[in-house]
N, C-alpha and C. Protein backbone atom coordinates (compact mmCIF):
# COMPACT_ATOMS: atom_id res chain seq x y z
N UNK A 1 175.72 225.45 32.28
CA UNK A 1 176.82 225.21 31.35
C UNK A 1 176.47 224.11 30.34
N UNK A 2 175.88 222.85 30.81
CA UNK A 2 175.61 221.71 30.10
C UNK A 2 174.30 222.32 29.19
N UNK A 3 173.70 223.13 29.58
CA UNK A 3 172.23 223.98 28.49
C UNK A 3 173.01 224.51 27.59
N UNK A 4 174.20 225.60 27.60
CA UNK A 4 174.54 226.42 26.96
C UNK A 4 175.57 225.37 25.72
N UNK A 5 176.08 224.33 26.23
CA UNK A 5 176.88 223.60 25.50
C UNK A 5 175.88 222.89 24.46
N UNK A 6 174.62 222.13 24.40
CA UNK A 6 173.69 221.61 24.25
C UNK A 6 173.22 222.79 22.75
N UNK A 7 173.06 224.07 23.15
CA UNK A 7 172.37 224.94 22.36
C UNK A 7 173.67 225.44 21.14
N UNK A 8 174.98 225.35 21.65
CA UNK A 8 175.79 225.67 20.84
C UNK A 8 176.00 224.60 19.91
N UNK A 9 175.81 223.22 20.26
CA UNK A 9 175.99 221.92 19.54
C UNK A 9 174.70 222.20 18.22
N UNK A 10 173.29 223.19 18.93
CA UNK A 10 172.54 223.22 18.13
C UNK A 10 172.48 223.68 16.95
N UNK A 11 173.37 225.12 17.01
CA UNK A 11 173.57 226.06 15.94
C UNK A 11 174.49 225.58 15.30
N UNK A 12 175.56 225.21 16.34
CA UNK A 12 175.82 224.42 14.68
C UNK A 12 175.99 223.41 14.24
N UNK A 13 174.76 222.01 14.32
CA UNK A 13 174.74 221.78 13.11
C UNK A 13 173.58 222.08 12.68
N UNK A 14 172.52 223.41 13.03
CA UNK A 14 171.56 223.65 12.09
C UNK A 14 172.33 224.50 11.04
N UNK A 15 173.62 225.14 11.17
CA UNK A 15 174.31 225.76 10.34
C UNK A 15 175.04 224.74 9.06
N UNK A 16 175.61 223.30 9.89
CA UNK A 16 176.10 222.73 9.01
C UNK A 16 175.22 222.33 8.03
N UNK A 17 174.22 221.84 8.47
CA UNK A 17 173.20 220.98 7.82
C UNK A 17 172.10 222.21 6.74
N UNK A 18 172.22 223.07 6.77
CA UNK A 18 171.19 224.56 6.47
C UNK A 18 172.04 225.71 5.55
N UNK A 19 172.70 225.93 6.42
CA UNK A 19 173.59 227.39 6.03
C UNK A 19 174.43 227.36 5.54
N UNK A 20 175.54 226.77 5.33
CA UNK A 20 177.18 227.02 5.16
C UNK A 20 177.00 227.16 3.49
N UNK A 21 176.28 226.46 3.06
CA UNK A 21 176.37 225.84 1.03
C UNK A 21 175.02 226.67 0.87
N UNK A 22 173.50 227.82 1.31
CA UNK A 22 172.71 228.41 1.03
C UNK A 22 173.92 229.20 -0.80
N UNK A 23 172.98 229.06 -1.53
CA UNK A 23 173.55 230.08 -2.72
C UNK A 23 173.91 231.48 -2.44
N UNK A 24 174.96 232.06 -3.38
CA UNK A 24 175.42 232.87 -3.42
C UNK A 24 174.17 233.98 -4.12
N UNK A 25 174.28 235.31 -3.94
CA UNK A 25 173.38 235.83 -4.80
C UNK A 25 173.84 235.72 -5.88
N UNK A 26 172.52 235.58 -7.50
CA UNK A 26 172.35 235.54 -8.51
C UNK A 26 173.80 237.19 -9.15
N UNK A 27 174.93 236.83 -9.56
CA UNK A 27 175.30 238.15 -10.80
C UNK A 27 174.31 238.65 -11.34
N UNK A 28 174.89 239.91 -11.44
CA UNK A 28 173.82 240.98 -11.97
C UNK A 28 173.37 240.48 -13.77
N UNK A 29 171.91 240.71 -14.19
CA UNK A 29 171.54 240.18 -15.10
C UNK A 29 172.16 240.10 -16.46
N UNK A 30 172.37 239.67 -17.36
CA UNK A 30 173.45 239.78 -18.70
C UNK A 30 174.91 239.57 -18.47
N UNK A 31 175.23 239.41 -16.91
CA UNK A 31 176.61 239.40 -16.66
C UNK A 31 176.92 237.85 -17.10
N UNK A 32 178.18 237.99 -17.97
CA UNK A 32 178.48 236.54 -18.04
C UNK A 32 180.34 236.58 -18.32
N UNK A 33 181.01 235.35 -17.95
CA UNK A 33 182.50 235.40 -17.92
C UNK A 33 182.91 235.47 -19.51
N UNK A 34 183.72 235.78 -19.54
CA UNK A 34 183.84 235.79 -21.34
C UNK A 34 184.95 235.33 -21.41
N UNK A 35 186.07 234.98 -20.66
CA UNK A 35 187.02 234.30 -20.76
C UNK A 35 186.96 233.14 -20.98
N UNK A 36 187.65 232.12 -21.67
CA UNK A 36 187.82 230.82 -21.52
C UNK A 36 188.84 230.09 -20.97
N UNK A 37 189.09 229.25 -19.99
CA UNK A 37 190.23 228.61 -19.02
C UNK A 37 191.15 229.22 -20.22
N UNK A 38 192.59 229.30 -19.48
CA UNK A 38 194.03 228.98 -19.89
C UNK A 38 194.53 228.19 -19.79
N UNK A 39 195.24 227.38 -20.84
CA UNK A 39 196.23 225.78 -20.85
C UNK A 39 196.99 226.01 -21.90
N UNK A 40 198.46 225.94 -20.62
CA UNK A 40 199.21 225.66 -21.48
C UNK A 40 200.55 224.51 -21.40
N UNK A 41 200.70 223.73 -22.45
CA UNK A 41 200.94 222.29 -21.74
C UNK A 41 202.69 222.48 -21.35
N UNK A 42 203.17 222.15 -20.57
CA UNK A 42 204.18 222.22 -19.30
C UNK A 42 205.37 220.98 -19.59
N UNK A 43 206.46 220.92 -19.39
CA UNK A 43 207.11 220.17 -18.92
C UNK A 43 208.15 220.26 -17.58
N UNK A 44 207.35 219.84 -16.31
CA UNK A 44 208.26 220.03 -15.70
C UNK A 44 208.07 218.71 -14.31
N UNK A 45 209.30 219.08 -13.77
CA UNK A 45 209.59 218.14 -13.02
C UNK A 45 208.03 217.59 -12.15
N UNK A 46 207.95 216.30 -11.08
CA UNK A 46 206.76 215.69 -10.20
C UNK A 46 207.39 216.44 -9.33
N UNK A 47 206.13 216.24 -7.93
CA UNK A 47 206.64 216.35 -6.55
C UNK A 47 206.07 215.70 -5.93
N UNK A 48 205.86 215.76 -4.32
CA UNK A 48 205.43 214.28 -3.50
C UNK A 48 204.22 215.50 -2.49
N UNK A 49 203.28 215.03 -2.46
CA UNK A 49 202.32 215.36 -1.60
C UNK A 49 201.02 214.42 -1.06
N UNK A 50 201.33 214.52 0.07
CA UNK A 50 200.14 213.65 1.08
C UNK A 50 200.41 212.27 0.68
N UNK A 51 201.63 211.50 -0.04
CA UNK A 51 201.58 210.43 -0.11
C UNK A 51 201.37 210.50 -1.68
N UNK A 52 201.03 211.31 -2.88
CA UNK A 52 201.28 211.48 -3.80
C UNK A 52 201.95 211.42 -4.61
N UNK A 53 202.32 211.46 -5.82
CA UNK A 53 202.82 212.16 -6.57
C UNK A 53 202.30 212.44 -7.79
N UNK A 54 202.76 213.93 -8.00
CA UNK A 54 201.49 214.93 -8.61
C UNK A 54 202.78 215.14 -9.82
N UNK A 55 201.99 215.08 -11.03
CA UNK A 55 203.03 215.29 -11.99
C UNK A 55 202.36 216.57 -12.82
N UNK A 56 202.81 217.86 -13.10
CA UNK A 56 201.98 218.67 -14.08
C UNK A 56 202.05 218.46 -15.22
N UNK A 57 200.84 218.87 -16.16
CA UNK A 57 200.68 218.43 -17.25
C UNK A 57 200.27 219.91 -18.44
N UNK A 58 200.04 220.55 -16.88
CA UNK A 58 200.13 222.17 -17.99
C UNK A 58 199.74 222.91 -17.06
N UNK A 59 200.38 224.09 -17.23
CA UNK A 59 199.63 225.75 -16.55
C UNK A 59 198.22 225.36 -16.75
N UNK A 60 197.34 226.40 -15.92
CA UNK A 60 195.97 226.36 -16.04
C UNK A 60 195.70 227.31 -15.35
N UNK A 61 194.89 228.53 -15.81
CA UNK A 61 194.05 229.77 -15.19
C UNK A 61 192.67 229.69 -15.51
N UNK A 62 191.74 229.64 -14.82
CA UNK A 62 190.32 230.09 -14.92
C UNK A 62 189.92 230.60 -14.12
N UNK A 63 188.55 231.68 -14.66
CA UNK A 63 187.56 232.79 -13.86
C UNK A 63 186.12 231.76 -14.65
N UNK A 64 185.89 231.51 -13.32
CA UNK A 64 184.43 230.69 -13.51
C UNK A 64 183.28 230.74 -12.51
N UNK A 65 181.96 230.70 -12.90
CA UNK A 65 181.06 230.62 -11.65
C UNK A 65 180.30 229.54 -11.10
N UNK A 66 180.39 229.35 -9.61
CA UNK A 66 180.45 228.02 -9.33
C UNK A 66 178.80 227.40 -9.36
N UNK A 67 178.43 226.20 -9.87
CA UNK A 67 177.38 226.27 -10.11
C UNK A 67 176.67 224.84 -9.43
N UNK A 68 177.75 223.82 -8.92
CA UNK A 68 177.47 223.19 -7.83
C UNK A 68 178.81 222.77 -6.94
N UNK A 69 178.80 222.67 -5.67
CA UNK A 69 180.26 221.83 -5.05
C UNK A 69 179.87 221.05 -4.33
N UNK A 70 180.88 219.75 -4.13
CA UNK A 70 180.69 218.80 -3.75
C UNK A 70 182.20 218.56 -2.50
N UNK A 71 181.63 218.29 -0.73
CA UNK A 71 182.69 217.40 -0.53
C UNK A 71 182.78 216.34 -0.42
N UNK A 72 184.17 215.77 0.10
CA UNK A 72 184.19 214.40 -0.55
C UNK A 72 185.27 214.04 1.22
N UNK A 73 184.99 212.91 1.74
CA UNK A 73 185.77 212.76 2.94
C UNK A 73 186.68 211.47 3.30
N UNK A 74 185.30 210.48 2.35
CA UNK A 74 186.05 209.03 2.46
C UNK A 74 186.76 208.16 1.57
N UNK A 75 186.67 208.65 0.25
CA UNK A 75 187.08 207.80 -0.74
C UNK A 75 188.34 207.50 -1.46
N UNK A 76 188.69 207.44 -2.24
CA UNK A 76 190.51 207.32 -2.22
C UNK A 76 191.11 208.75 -2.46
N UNK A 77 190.54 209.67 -2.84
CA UNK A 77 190.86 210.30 -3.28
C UNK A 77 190.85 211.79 -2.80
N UNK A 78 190.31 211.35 -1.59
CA UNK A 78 189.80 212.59 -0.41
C UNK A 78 190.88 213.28 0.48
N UNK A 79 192.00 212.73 0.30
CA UNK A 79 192.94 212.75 1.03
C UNK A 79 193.77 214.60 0.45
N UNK A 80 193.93 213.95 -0.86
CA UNK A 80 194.52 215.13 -1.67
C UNK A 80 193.15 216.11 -2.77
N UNK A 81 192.12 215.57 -2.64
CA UNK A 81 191.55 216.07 -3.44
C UNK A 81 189.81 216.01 -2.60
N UNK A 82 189.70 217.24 -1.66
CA UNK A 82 188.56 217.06 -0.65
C UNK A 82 187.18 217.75 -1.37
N UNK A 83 187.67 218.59 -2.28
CA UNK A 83 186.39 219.55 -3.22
C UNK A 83 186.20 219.32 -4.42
N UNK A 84 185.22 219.02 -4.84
CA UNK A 84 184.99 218.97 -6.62
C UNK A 84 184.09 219.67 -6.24
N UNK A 85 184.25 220.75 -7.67
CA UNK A 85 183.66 222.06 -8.13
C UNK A 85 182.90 221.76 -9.79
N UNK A 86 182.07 222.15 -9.85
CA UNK A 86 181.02 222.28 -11.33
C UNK A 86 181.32 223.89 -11.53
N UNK A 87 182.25 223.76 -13.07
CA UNK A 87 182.43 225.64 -13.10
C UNK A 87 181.47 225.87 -14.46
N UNK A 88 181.43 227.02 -14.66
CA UNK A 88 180.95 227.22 -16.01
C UNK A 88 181.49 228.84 -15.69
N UNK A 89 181.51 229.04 -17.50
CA UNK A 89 182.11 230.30 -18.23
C UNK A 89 181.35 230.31 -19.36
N UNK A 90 181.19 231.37 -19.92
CA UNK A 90 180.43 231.49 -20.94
C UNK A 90 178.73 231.71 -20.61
N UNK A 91 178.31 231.37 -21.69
CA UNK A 91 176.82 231.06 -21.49
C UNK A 91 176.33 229.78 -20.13
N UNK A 92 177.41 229.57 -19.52
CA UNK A 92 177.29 228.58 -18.46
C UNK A 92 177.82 229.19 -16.76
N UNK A 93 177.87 230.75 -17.21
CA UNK A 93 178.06 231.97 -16.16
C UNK A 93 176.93 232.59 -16.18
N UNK A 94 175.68 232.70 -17.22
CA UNK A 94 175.02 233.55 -17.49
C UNK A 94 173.69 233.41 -16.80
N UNK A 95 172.88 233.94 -15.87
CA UNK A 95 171.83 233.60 -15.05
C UNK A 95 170.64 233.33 -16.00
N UNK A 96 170.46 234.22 -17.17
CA UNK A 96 169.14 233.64 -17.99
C UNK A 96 169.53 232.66 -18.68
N UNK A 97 170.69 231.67 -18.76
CA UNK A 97 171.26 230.83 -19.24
C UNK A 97 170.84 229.41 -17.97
N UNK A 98 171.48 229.74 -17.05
CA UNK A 98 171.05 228.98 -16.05
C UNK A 98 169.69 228.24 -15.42
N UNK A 99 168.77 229.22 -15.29
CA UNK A 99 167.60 229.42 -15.05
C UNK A 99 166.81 228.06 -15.98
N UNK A 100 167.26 227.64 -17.00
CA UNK A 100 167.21 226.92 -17.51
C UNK A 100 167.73 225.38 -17.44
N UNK A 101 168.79 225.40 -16.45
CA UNK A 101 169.64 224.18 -16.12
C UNK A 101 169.58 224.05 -14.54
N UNK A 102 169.82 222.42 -14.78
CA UNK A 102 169.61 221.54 -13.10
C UNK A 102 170.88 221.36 -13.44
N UNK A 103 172.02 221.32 -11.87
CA UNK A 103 173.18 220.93 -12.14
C UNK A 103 173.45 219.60 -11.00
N UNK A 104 173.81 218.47 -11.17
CA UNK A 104 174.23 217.83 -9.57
C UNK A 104 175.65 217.25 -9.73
N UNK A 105 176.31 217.12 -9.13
CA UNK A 105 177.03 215.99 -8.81
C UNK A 105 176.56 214.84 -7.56
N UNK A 106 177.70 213.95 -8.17
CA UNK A 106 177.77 212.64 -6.98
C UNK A 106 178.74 211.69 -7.32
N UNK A 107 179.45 210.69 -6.55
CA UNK A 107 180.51 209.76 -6.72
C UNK A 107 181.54 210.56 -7.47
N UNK A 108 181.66 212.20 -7.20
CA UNK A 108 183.10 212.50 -8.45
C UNK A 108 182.53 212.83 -9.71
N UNK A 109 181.14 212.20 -10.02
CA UNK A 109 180.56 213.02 -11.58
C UNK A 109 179.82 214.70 -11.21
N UNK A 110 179.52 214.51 -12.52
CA UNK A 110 179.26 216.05 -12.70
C UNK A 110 178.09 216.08 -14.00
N UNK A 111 176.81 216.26 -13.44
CA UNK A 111 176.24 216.31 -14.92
C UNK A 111 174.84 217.64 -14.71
N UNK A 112 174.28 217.81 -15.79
CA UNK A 112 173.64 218.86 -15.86
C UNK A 112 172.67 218.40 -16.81
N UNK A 113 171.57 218.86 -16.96
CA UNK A 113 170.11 219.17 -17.95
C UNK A 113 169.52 220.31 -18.12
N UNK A 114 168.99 220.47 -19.22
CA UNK A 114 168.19 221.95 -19.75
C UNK A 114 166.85 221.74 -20.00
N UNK A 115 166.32 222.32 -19.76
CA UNK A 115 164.52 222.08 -20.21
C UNK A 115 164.70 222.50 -21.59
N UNK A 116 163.53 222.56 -22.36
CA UNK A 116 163.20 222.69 -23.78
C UNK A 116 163.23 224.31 -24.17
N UNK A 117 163.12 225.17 -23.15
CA UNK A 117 163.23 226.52 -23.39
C UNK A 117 164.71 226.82 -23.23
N UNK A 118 165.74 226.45 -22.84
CA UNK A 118 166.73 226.14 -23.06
C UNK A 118 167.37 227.56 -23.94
N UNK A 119 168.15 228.74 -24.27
CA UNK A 119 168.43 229.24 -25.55
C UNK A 119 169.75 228.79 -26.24
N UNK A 120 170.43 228.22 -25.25
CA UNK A 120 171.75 227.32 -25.71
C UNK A 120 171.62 225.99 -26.07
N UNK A 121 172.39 225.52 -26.67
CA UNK A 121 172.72 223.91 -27.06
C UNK A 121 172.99 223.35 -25.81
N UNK A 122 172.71 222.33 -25.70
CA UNK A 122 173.72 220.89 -24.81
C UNK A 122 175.32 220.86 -24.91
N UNK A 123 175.30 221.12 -26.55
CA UNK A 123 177.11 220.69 -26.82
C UNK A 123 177.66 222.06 -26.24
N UNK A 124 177.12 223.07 -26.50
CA UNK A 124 177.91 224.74 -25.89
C UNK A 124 177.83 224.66 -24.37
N UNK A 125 176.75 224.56 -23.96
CA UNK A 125 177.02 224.49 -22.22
C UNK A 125 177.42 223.13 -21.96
N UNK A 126 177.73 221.88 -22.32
CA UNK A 126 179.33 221.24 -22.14
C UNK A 126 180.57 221.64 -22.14
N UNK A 127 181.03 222.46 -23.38
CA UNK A 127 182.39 223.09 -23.78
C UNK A 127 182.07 224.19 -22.75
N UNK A 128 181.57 224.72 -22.33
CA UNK A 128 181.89 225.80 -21.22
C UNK A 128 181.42 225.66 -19.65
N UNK A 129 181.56 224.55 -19.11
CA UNK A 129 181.43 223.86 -17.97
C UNK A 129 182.48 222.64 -17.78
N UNK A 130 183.00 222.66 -16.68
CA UNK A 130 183.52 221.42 -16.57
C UNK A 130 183.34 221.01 -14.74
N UNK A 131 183.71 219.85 -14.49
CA UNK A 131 183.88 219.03 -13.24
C UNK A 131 185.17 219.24 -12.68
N UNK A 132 185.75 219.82 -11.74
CA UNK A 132 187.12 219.90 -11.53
C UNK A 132 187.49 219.25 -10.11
N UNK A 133 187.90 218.19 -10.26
CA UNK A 133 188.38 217.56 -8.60
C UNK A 133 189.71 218.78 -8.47
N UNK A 134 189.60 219.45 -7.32
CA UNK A 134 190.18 220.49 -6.36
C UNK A 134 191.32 220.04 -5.57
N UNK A 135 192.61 220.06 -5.99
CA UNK A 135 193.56 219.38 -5.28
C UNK A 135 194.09 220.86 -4.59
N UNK A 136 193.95 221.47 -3.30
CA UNK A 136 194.53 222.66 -2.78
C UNK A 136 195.98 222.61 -2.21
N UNK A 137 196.71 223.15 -2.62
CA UNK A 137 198.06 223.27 -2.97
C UNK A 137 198.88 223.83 -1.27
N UNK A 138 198.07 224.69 -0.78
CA UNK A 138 197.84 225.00 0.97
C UNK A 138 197.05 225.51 1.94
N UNK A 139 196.76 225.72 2.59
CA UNK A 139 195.44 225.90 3.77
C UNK A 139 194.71 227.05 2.97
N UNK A 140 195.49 228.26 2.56
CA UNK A 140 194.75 229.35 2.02
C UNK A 140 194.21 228.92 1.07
N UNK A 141 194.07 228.48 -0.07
CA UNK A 141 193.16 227.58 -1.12
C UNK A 141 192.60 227.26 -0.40
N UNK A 142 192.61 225.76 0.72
CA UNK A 142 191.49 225.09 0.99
C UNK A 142 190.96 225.59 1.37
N UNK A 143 190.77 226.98 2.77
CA UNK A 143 189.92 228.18 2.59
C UNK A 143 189.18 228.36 1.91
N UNK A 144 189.92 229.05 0.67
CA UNK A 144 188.93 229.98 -0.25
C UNK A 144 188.03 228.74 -0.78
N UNK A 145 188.43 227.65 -1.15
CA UNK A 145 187.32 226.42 -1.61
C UNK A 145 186.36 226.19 -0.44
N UNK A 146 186.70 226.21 0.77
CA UNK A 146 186.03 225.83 1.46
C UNK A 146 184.65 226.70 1.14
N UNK A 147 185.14 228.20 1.54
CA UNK A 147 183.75 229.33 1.68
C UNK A 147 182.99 229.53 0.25
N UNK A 148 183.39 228.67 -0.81
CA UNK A 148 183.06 229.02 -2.11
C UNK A 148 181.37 228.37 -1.88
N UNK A 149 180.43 229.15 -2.52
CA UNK A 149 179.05 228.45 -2.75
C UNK A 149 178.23 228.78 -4.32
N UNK A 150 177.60 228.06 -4.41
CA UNK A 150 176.88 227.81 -5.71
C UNK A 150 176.70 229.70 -5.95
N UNK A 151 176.40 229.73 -6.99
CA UNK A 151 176.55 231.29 -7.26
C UNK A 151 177.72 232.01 -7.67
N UNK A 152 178.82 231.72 -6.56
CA UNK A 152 180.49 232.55 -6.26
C UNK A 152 181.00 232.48 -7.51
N UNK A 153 182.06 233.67 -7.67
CA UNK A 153 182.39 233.71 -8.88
C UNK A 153 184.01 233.56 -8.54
N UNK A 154 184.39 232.65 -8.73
CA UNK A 154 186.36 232.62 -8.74
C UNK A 154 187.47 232.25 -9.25
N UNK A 155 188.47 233.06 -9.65
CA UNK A 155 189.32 232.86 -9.83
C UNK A 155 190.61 231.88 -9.63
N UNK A 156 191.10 230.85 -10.51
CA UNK A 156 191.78 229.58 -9.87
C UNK A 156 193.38 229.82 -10.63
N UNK A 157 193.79 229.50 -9.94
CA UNK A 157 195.55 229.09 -11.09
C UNK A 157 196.70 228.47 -10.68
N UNK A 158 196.73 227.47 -10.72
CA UNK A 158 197.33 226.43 -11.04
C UNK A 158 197.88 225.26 -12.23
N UNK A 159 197.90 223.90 -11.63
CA UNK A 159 198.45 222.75 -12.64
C UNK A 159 197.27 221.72 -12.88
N UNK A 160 196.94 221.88 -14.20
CA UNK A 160 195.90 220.28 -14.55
C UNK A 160 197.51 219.11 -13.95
N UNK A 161 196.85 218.28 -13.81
CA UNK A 161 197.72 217.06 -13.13
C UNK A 161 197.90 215.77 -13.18
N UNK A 162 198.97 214.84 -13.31
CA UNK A 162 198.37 213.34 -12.94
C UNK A 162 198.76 213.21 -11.47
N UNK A 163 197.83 212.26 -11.37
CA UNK A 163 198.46 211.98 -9.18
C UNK A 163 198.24 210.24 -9.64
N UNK A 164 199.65 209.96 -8.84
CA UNK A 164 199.45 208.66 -8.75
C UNK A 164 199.91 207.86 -7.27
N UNK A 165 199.88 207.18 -6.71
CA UNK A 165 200.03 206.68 -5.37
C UNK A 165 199.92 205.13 -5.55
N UNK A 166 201.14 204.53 -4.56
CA UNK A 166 200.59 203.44 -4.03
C UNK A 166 200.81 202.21 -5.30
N UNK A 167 201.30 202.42 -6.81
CA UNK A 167 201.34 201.60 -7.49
C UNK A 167 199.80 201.49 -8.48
N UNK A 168 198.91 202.24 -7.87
CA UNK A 168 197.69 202.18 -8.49
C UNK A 168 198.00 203.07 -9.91
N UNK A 169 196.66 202.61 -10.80
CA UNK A 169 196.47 203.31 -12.08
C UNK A 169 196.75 205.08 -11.71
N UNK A 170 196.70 205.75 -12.98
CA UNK A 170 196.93 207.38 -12.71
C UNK A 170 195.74 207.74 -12.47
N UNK A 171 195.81 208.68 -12.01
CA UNK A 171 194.54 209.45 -12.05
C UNK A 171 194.66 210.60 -13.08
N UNK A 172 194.57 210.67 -14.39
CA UNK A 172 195.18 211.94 -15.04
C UNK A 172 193.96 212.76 -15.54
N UNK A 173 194.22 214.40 -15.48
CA UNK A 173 193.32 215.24 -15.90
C UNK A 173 193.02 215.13 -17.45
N UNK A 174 191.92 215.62 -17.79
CA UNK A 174 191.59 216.08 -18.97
C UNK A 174 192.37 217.15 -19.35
N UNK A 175 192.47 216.88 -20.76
CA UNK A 175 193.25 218.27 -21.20
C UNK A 175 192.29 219.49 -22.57
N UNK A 176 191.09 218.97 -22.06
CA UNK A 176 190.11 219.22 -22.82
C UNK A 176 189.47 219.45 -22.51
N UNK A 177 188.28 220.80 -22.93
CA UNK A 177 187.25 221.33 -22.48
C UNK A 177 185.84 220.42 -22.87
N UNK A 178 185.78 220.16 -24.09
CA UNK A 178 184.80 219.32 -25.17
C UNK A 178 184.51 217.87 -24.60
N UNK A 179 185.71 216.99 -23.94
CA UNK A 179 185.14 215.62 -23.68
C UNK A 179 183.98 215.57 -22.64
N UNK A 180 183.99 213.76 -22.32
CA UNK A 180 182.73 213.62 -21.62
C UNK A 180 182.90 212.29 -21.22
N UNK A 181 182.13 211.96 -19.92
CA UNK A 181 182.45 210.57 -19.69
C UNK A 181 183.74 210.76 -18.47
N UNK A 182 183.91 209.36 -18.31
CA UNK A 182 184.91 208.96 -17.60
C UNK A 182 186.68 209.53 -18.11
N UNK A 183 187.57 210.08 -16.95
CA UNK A 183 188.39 210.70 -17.87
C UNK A 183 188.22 211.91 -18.46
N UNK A 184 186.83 212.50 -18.57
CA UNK A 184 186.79 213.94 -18.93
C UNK A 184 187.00 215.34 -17.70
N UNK A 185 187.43 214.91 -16.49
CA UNK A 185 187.55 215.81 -15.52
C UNK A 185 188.89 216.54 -15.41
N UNK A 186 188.51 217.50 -15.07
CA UNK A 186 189.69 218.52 -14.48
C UNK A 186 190.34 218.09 -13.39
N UNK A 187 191.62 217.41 -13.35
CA UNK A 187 192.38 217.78 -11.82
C UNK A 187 193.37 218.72 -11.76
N UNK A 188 192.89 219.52 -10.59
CA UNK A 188 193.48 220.76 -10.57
C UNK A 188 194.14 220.83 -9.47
N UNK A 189 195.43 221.37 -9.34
CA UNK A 189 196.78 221.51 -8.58
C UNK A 189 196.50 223.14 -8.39
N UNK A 190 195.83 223.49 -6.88
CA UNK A 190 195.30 224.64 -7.19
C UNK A 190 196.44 225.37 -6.70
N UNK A 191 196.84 226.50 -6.75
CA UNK A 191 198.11 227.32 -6.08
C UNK A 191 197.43 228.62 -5.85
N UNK A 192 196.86 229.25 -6.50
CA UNK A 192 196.11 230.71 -6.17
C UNK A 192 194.18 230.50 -6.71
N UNK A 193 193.77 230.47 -5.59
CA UNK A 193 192.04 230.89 -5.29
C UNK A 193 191.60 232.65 -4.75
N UNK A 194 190.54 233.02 -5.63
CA UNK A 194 190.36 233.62 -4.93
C UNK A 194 188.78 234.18 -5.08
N UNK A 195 188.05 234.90 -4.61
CA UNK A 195 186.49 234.97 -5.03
C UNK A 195 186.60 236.42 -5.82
N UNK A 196 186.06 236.98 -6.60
CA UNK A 196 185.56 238.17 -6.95
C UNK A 196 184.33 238.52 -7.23
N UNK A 197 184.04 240.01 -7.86
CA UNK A 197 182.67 240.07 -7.71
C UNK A 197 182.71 240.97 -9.26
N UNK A 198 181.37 241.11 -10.06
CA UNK A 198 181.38 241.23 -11.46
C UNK A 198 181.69 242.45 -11.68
């Protein structure tokens, strides 16, 4: 019993540590999203979550492909917001587009580089990528975020957001595809996730 417990401890964490985040397969070649997010700016009432309060700042729909994710467990912000996602649409969905770009995050950023063969600009695969801290709205979201991996292609819709807690500064989303820097991120009030395929 103590062997068999020992070997199950093994698999998984050679799964955690190996398998769970392996990439998604590459979309089929020329496939790329042609949509661009939906925003549209909102007035409506806050509500209270996890010690929150989440104020919307506009509708928001996007079909994007995920191109790095990050979790997050300890920091202030882990509580309500456990996934940041790197999306891209456009020429920032497109695999001979990619092939060309390193993507990472860390600490909550989100940044990317192109080699010199590159066929896009810097400024175009900015405007069609963004950083989105993942606020999941209930277990089924955090699900579908959970199983999401580099590659996946999905569907989101929800509220860009401010969250504020505790008397501290806001945390408020971007309402812009184009910025950069500090303040240029997506927070997203997710309500419907889901994966599809091209």
């Amino acid at each position: 019993m103590k062997r068999l417990l020992v070997c199950l401890l093994l698999l998984w964490a050679i799964w955690w540590c190996f398998l769970r985040d392996n990439p998604a397969e590459d979309p089929p070649a020329g496939y790329r999203i042609a949509d661009e997010p939906d925003q549209q700016i909102i007035d409506q009432p806050a509500w209270q979550a996890k010690g929150w309060t989440i104020r919307p700042l506009a509708s928001y729909a996007m079909r994007a492909r995920v191109l790095s994710k990050k979790r997050y467990y300890f920091d202030d912000t882990a509580s309500i917001a456990p996934i940041d996602l790197a999306l891209g649409w456009g020429s920032m969905s497109d695999t001979a587009v990619l092939s060309h770009v390193t993507v990472g995050q860390s600490g909550r950023w989100y940044d990317f580089f192109a080699d010199a063969e590159c066929p896009v600009s810097l400024g175009e695969l900015a405007t069609q990528s963004a950083n989105v801290h993942c606020l999941p709205a209930n277990d089924e979201v955090l699900d579908t975020l959970q199983s999401l991996r580099k590659n996946s292609l999905v569907s989101l819709k929800g509220y860009l957001v401010e969250a504020t807690k505790d008397g501290a500064p806001p945390w408020k989303s971007s309402l812009e595809r184009g910025d950069s820097g500090n303040g240029a991120c997506e927070i997203f009030w997710i309500t419907e996730a889901y994966e599809f395929t091209p």
